[in-house]
Every structure is written in C-alpha cells, then in structure tokens.
N, C-alpha and C. Protein backbone atom coordinates (compact mmCIF):
# COMPACT_ATOMS: atom_id res chain seq x y z
N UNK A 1 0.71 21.68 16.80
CA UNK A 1 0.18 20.37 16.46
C UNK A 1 1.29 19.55 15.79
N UNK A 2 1.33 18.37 16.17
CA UNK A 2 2.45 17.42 15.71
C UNK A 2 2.29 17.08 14.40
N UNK A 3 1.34 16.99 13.92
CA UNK A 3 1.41 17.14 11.92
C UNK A 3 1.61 17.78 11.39
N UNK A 4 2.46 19.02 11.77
CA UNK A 4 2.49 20.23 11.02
C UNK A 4 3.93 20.72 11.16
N UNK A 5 4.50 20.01 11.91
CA UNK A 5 5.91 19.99 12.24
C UNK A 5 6.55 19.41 11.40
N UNK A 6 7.88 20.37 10.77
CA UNK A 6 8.28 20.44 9.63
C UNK A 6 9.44 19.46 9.57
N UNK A 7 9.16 18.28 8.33
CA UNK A 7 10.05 17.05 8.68
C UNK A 7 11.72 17.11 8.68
N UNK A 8 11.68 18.14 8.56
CA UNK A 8 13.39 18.84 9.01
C UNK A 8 13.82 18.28 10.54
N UNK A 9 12.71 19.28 11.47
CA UNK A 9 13.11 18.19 12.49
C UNK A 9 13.30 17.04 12.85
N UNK A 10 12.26 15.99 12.22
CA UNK A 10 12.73 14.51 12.94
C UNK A 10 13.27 13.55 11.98
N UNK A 11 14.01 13.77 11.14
CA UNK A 11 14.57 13.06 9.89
C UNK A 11 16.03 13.11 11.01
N UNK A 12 16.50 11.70 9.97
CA UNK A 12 17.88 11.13 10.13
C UNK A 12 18.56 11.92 9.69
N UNK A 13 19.47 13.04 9.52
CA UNK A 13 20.00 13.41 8.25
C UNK A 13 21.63 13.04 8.43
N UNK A 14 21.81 11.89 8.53
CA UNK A 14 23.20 11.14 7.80
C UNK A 14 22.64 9.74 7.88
N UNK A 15 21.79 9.73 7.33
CA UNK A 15 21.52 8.29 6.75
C UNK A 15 22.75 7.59 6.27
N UNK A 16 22.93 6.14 6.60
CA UNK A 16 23.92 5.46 5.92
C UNK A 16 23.42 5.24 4.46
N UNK A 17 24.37 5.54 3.30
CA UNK A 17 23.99 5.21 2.15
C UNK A 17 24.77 4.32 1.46
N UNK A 18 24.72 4.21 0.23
CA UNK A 18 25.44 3.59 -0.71
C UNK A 18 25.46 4.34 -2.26
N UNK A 19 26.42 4.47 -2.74
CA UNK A 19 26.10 4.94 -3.99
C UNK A 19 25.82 3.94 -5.61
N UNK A 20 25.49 4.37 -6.14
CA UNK A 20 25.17 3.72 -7.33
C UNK A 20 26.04 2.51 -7.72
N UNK A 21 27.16 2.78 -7.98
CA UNK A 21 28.15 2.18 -8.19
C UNK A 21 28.96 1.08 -7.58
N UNK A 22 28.62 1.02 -6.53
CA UNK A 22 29.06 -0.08 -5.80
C UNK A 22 28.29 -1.17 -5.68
N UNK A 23 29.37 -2.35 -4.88
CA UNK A 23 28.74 -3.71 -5.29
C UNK A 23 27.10 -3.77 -4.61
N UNK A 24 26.07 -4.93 -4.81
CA UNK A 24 25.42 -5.13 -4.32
C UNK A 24 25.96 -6.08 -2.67
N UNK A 25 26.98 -6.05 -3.05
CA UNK A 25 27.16 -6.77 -1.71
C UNK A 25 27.73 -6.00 -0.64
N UNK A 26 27.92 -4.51 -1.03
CA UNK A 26 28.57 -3.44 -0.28
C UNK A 26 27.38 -3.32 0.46
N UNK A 27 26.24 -2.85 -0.47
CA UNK A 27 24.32 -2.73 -0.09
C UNK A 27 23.85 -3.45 1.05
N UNK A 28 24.29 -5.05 0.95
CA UNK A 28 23.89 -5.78 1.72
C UNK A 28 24.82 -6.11 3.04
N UNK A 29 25.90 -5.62 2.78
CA UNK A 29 26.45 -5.95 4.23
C UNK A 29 26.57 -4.52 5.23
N UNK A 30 25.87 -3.52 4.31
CA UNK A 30 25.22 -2.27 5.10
C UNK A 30 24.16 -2.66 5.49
N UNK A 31 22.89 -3.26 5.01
CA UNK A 31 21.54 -3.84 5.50
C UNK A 31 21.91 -4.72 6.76
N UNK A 32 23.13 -5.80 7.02
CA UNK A 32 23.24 -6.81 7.53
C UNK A 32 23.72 -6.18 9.19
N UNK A 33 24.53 -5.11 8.71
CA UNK A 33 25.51 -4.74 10.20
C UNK A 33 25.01 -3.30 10.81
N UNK A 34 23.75 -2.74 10.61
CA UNK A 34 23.03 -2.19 10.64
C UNK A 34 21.83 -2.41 11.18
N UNK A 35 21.33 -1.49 12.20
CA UNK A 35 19.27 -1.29 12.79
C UNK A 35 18.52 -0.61 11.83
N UNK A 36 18.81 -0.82 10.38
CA UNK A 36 18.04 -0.36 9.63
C UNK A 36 17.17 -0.91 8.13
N UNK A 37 16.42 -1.17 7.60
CA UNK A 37 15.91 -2.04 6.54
C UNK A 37 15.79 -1.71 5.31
N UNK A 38 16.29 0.26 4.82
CA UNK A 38 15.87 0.29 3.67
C UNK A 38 17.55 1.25 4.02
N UNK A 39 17.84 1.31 2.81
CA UNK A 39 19.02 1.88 2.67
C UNK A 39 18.90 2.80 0.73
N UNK A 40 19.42 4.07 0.86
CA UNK A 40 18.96 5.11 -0.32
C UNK A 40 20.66 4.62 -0.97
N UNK A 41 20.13 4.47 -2.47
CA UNK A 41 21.26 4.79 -2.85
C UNK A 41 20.84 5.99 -3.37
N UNK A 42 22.22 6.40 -4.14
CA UNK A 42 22.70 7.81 -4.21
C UNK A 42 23.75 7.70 -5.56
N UNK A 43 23.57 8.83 -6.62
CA UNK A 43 24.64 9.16 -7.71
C UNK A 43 25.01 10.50 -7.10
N UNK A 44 26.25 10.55 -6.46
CA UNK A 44 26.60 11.78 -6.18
C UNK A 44 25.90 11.97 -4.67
N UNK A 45 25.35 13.23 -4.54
CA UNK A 45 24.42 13.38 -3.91
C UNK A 45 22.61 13.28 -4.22
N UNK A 46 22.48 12.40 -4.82
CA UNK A 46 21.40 12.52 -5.78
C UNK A 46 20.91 11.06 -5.57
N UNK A 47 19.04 11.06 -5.12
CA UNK A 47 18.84 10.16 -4.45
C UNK A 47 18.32 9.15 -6.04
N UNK A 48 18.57 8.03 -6.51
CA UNK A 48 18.16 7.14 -7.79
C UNK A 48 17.58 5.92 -7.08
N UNK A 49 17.84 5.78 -6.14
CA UNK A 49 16.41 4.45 -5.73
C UNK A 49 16.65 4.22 -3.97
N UNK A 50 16.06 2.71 -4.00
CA UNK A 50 16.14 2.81 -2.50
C UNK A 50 16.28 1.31 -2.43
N UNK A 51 17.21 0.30 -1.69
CA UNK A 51 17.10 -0.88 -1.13
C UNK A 51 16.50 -1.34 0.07
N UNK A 52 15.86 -2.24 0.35
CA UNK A 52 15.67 -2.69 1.43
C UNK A 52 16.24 -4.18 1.50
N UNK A 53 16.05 -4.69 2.97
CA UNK A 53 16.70 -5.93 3.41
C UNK A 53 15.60 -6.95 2.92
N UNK A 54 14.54 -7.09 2.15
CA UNK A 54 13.22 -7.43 1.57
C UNK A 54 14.13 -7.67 -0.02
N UNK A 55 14.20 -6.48 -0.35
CA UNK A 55 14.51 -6.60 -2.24
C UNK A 55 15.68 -7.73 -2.13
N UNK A 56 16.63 -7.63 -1.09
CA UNK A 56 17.66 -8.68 -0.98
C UNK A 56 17.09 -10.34 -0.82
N UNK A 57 16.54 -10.70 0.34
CA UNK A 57 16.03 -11.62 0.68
C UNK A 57 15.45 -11.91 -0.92
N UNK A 58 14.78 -11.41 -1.23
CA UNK A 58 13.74 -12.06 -2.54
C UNK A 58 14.76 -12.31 -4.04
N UNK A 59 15.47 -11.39 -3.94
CA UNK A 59 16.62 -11.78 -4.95
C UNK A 59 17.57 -12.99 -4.74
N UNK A 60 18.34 -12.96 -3.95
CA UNK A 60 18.47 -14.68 -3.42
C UNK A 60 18.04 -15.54 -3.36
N UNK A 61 16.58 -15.33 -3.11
CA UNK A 61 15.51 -16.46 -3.65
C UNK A 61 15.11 -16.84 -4.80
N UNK A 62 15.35 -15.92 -5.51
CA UNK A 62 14.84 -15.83 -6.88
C UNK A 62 15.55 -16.23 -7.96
N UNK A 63 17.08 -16.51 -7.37
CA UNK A 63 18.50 -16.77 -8.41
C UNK A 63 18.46 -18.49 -7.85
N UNK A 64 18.45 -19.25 -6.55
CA UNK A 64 18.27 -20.46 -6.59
C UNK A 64 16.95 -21.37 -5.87
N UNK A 65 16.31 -20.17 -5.08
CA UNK A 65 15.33 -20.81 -4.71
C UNK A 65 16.08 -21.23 -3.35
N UNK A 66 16.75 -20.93 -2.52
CA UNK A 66 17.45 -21.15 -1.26
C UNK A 66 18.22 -19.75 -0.83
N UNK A 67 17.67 -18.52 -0.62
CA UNK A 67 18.67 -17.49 0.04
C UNK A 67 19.85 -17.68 0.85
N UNK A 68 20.02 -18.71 1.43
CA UNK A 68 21.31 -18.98 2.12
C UNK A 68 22.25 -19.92 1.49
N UNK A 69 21.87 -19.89 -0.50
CA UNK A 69 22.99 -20.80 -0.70
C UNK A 69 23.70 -19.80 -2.15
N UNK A 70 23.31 -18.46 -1.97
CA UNK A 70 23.81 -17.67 -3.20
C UNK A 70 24.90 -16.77 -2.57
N UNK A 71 26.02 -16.91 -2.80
CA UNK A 71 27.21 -15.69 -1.99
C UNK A 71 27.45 -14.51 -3.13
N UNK A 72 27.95 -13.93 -2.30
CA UNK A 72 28.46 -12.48 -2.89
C UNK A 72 29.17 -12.24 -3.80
N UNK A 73 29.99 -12.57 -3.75
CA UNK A 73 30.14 -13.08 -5.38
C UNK A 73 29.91 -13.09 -6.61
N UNK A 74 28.97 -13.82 -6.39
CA UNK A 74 27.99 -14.74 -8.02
C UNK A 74 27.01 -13.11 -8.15
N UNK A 75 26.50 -12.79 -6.57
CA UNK A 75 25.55 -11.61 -6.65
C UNK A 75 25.99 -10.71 -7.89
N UNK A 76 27.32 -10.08 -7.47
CA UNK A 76 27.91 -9.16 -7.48
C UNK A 76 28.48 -9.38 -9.10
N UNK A 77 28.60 -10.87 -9.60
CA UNK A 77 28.87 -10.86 -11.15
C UNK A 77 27.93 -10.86 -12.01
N UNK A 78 26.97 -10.86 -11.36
CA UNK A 78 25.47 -11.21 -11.87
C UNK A 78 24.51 -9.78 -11.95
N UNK A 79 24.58 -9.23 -11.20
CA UNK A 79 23.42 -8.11 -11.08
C UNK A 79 24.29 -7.11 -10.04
N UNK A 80 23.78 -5.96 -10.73
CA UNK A 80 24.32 -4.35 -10.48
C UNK A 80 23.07 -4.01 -9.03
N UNK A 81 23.48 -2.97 -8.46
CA UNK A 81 22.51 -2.33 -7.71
C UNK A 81 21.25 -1.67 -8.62
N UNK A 82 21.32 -1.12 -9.55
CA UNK A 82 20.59 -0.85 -10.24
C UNK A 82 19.29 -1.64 -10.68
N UNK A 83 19.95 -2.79 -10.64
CA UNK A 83 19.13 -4.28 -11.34
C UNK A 83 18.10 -4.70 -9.87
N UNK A 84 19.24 -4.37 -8.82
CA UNK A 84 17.70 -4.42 -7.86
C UNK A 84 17.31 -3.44 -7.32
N UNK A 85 17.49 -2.43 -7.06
CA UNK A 85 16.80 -1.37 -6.54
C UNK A 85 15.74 -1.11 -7.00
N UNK A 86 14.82 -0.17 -5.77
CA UNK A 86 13.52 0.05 -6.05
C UNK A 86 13.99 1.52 -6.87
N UNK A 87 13.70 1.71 -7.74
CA UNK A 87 13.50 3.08 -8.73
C UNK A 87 12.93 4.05 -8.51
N UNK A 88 11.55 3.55 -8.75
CA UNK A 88 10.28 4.92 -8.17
C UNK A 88 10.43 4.85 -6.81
N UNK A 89 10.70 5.69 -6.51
CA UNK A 89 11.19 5.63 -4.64
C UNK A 89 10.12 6.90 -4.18
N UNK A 90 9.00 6.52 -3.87
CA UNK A 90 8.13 7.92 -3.15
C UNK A 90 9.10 8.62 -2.30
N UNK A 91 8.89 9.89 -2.59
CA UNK A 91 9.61 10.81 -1.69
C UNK A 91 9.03 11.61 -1.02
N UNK A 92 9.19 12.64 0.10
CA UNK A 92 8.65 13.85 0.73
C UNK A 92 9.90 15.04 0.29
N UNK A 93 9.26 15.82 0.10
CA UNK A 93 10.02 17.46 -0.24
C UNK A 93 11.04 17.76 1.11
N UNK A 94 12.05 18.20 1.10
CA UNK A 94 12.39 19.23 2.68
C UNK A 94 11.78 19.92 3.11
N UNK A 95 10.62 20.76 2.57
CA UNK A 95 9.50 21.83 2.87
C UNK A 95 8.83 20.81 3.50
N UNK A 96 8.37 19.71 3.38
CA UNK A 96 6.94 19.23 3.77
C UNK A 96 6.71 19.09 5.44
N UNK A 97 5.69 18.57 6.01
CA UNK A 97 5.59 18.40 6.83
C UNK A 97 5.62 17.08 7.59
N UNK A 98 5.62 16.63 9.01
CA UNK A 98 5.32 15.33 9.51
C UNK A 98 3.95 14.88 8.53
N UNK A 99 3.26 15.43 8.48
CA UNK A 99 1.78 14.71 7.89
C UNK A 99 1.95 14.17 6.79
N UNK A 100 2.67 15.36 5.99
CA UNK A 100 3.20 15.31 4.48
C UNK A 100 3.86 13.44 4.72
N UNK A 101 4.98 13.21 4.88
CA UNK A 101 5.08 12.41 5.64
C UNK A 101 4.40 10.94 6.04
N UNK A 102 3.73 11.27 6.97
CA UNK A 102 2.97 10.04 7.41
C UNK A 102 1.57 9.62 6.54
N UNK A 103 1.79 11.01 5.79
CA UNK A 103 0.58 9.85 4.63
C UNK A 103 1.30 9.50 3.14
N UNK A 104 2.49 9.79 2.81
CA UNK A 104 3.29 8.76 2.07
C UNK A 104 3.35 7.58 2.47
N UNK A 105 3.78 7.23 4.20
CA UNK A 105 4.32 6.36 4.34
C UNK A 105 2.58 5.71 4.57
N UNK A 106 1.62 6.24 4.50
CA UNK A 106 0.58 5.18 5.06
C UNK A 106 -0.07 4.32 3.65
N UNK A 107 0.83 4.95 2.72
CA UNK A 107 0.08 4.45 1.90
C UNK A 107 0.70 2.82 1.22
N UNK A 108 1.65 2.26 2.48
CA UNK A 108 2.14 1.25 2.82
C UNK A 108 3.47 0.61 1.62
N UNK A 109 3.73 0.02 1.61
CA UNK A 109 4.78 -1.08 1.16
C UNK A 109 6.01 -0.99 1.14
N UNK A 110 6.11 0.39 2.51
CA UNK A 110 7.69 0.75 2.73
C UNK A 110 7.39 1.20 4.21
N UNK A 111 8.59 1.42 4.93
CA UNK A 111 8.53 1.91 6.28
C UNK A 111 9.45 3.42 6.53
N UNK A 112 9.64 3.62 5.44
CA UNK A 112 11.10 4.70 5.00
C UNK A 112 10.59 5.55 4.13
N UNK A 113 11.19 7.01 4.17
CA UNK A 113 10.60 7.40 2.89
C UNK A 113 11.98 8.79 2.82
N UNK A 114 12.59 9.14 1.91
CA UNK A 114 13.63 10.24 1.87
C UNK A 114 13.09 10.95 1.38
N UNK A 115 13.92 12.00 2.01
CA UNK A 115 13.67 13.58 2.17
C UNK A 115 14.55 13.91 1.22
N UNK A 116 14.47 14.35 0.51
CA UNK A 116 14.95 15.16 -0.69
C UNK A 116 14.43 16.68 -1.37
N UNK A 117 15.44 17.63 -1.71
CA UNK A 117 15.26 18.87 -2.24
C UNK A 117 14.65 18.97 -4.00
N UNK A 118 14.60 19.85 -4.26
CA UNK A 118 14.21 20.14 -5.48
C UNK A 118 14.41 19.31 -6.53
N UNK A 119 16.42 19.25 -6.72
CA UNK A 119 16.84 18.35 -7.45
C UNK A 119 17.32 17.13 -6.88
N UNK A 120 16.28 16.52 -6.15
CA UNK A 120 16.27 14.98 -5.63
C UNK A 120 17.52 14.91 -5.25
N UNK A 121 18.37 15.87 -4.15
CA UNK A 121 19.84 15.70 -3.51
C UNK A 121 19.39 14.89 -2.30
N UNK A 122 19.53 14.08 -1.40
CA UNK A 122 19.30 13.35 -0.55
C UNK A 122 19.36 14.37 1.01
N UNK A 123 18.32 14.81 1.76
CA UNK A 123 18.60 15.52 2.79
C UNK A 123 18.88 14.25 4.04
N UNK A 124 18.07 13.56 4.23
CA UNK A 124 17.54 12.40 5.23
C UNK A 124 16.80 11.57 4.97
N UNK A 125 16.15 10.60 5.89
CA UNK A 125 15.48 9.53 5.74
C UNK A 125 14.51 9.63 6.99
N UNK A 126 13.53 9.42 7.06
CA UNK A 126 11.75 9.65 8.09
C UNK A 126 11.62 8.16 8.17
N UNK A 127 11.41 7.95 9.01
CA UNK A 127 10.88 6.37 9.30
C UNK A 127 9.48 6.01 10.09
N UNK A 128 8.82 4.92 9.95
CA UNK A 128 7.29 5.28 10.32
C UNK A 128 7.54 5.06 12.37
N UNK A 129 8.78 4.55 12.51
CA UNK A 129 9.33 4.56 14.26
C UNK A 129 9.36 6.17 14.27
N UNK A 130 10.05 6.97 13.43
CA UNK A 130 10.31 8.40 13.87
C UNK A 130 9.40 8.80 13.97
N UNK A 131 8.11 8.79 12.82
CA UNK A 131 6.75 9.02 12.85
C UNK A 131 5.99 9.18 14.70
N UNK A 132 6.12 7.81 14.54
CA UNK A 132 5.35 7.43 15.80
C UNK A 132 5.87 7.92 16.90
N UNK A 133 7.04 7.91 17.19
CA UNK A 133 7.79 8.12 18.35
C UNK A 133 7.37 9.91 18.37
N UNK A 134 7.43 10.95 17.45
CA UNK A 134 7.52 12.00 17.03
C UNK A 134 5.42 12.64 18.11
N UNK A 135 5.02 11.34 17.05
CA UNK A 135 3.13 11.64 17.63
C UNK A 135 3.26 11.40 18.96
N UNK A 136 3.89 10.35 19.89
CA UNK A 136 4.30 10.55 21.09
C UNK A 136 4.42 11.17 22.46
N UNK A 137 5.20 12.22 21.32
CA UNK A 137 5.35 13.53 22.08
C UNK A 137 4.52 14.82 22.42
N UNK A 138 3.44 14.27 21.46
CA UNK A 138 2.43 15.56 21.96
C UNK A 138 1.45 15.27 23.34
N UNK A 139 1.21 16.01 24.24
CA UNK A 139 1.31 16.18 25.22
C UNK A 139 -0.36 15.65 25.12
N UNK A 140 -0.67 13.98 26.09
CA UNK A 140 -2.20 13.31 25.92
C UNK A 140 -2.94 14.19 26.14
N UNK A 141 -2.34 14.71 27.52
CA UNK A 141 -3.74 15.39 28.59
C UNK A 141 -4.43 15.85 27.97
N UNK A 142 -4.14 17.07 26.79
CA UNK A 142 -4.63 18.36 25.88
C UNK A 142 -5.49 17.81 24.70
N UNK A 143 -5.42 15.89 24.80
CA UNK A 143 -6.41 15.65 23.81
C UNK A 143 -7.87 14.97 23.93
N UNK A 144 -8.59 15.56 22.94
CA UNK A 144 -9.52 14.71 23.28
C UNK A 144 -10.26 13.24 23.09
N UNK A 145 -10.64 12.79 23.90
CA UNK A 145 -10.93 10.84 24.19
C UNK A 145 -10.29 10.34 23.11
N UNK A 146 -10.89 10.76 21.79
CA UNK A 146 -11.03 9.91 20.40
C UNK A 146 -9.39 10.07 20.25
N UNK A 147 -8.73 11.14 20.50
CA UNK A 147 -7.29 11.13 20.01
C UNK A 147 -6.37 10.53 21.08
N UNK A 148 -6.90 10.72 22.41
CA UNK A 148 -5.78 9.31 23.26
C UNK A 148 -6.31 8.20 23.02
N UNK A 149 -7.59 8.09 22.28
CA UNK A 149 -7.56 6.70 21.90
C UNK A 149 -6.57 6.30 20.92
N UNK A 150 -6.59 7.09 19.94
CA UNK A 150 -5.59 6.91 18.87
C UNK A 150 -4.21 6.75 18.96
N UNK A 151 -3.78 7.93 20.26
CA UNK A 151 -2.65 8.21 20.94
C UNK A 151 -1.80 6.89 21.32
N UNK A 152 -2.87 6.09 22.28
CA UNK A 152 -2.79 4.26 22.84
C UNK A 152 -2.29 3.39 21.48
N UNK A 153 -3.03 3.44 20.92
CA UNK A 153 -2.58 3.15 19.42
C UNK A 153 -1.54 3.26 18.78
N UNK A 154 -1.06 4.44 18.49
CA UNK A 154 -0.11 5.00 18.13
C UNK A 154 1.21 4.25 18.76
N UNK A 155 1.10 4.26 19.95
CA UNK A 155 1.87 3.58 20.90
C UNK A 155 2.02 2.15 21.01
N UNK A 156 1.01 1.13 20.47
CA UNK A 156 1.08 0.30 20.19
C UNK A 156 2.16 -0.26 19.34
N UNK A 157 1.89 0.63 18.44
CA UNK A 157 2.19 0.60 16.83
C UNK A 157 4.22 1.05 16.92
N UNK A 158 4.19 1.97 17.71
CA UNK A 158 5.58 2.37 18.09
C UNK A 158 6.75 1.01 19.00
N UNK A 159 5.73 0.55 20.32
CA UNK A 159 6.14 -0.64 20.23
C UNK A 159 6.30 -2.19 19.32
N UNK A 160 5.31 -2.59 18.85
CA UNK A 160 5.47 -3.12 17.86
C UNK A 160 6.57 -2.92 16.60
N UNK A 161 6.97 -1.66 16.29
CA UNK A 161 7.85 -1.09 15.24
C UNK A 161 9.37 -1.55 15.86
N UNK A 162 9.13 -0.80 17.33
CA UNK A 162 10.71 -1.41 17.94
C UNK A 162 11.22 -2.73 18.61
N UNK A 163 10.51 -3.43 18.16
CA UNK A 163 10.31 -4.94 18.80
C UNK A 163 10.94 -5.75 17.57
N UNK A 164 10.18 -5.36 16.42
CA UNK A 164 10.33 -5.35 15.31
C UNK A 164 11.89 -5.42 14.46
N UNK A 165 12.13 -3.95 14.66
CA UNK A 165 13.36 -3.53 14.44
C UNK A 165 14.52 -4.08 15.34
N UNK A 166 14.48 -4.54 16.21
CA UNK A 166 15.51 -5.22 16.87
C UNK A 166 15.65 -6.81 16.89
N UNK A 167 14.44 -7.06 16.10
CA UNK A 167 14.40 -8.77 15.64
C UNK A 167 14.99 -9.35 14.91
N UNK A 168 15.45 -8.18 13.67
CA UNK A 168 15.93 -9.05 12.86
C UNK A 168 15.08 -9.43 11.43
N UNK A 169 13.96 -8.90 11.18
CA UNK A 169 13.07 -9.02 9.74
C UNK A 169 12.09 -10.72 10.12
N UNK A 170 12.03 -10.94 11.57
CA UNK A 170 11.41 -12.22 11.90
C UNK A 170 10.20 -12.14 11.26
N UNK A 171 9.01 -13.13 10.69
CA UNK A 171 8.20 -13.02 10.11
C UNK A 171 6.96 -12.66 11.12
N UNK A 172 7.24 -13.41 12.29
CA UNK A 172 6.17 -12.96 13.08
C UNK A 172 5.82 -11.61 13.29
N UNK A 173 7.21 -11.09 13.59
CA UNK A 173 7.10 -9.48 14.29
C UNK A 173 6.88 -8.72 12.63
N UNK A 174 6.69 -9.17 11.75
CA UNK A 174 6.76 -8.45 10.66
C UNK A 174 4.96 -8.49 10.50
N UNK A 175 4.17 -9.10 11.11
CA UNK A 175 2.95 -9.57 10.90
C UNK A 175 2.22 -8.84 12.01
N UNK A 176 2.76 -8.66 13.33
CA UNK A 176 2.93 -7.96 14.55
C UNK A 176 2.89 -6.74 13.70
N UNK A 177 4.07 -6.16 13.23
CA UNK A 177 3.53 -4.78 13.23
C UNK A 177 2.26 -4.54 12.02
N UNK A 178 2.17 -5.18 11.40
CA UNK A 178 1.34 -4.70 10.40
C UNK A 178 0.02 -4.43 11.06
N UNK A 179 -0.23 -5.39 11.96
CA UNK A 179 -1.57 -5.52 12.73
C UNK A 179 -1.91 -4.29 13.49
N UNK A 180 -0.78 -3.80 13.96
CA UNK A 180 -1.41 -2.67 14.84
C UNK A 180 -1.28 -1.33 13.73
N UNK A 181 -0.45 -1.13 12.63
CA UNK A 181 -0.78 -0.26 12.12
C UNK A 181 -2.32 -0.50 11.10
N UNK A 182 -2.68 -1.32 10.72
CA UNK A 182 -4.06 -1.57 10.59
C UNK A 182 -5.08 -1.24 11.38
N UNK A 183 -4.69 -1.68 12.78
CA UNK A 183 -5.82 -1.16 14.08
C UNK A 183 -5.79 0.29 13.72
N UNK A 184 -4.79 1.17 13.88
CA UNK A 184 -4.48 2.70 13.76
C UNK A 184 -5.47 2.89 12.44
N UNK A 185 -5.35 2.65 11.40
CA UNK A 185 -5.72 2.71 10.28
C UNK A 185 -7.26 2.56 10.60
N UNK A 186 -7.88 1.79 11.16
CA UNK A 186 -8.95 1.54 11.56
C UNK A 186 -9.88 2.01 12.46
N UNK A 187 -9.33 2.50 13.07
CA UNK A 187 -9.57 3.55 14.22
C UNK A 187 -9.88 5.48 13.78
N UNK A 188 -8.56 5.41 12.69
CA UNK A 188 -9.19 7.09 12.42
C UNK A 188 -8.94 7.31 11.10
C-alpha cells in the first residue's frame, strides 16, 4: 500500500539549501533560479527553519509596500535570514512513512515538509507533487470505485501542483491548486 511506504524512498535527498549564515539575498536568488518554493536552511547540517518564495514576497512588501522597489542590499543590511525564516518548521522523522507525511502536509500552509533524523540533521525534503505523483503509482485497477475516485482526484491535484510549479507563484494557479486539494479533502 502506498501509505506505508517509507518516506526514504520518495524524498529529494540533496535538497538545495542555504545555511544560516548567509545573506538573505543568497536565500532568494536560490528561490528565484530554481523549480522550487520553500528552501531549508541549515546550521551545519542541522535543519533551524525553512524559507519560502511567500516569506520573501511579503517581506518586501512589508519594508515599502511595493516588492519590486526593495533591492538586495537594503534586504541584506536590514534583516538576517533568521529574522525571516519560518522557525517552527513541522517536520517528518526518517522512520516515518508516506502517510506520516501526507498528513503533515495536509494540515496545510506549506507544500514542503523535511525529513530529518533524531537530532534534526537534514535528510531531504517531501513535497505534496512527490506525494501525489508517489499515490499515482499504485496500480487503479486493484482499487475500489471510492478510491479511483479519489485516485482521479489525486490526479487532478498532481496536475494542478505541476502547472503550478512551472508558473511561477501566479495567483491564479495558486488558487487552482488549492481548489482541487480541497475537492481531495472533500471527497475522503
């Protein structure tokens, strides 16, 4: 069964990171030149929060009220990574499972969630595309109605995610996916 499959397998494990210490504008021009939206920093090997291309956008907004008129710079004399990163960063264990997993991430306001050991060393990064793409793979025929219904769904939700992810953080497709993971949500 595909929820029980141990998130070892479908994790990123060389996530692009950043470490503590570096600029916020190192952060963001990893978010910028990158197919990815949340980025882990790291002390050492040791996971201390998590950025996304969201915490950026809103911080630029928040210093003039115009994101496209604050440069790197001013960021970078102004506020540490620390100062924006998300802190409490929900995590999944390396033991856990896909399920383990997909009900962190369902419990919404991230699309990412790291995999980390005992002492919070950074293994990888699970994404709710790996998720989906992962449920995918289990074989329809063998299920029953209610779960290829879900299955259709699922698939929805997987397109939507990669439509998404290749947009660019557009507001529409950001509204797009929410909708079909709601349908999913709604459904079982």
């Amino acid at each position: 069964m595909p929820l029980s499959t141990p998130i070892l397998q479908i994790i990123d494990r060389d996530p692009i990171t950043v470490d503590v210490k570096q600029k916020v504008s190192d952060a963001a021009r990893a978010l910028s030149t990158e197919r990815f939206h949340h980025l882990p920093i790291l002390n050492g090997r040791r996971l201390v929060g998590m950025l996304s291309a969201m915490d950026l956008l809103k911080l630029n907004a928040s210093v003039t009220g115009d994101p496209d008129a604050v440069t790197s710079d001013f960021i970078d004399r102004h506020y540490r990574l620390e100062d924006v990163m998300q802190k409490d960063v929900i995590t999944v264990s390396d033991r856990a499972t896909v399920g383990d997993a997909a009900r962190a991430l369902s419990a919404g306001g991230f699309h990412a969630v790291p995999v980390v050991d005992v002492r919070d060393n950074l293994f990888g990064v699970v994404t709710t595309t790996d998720l989906v793409a992962h449920m995918l793979e289990a074989p329809a025929q063998a299920l029953p109605a209610a779960e290829q219904q879900r299955l259709q769904l699922l698939e929805r939700v997987y397109q939507a995610a990669q439509h998404y992810l290749h947009s660019g953080m557009a507001a529409q497709e950001h509204t797009r996916l929410e909708r079909a993971i709601e349908a999913v949500r709604a459904a079982g």
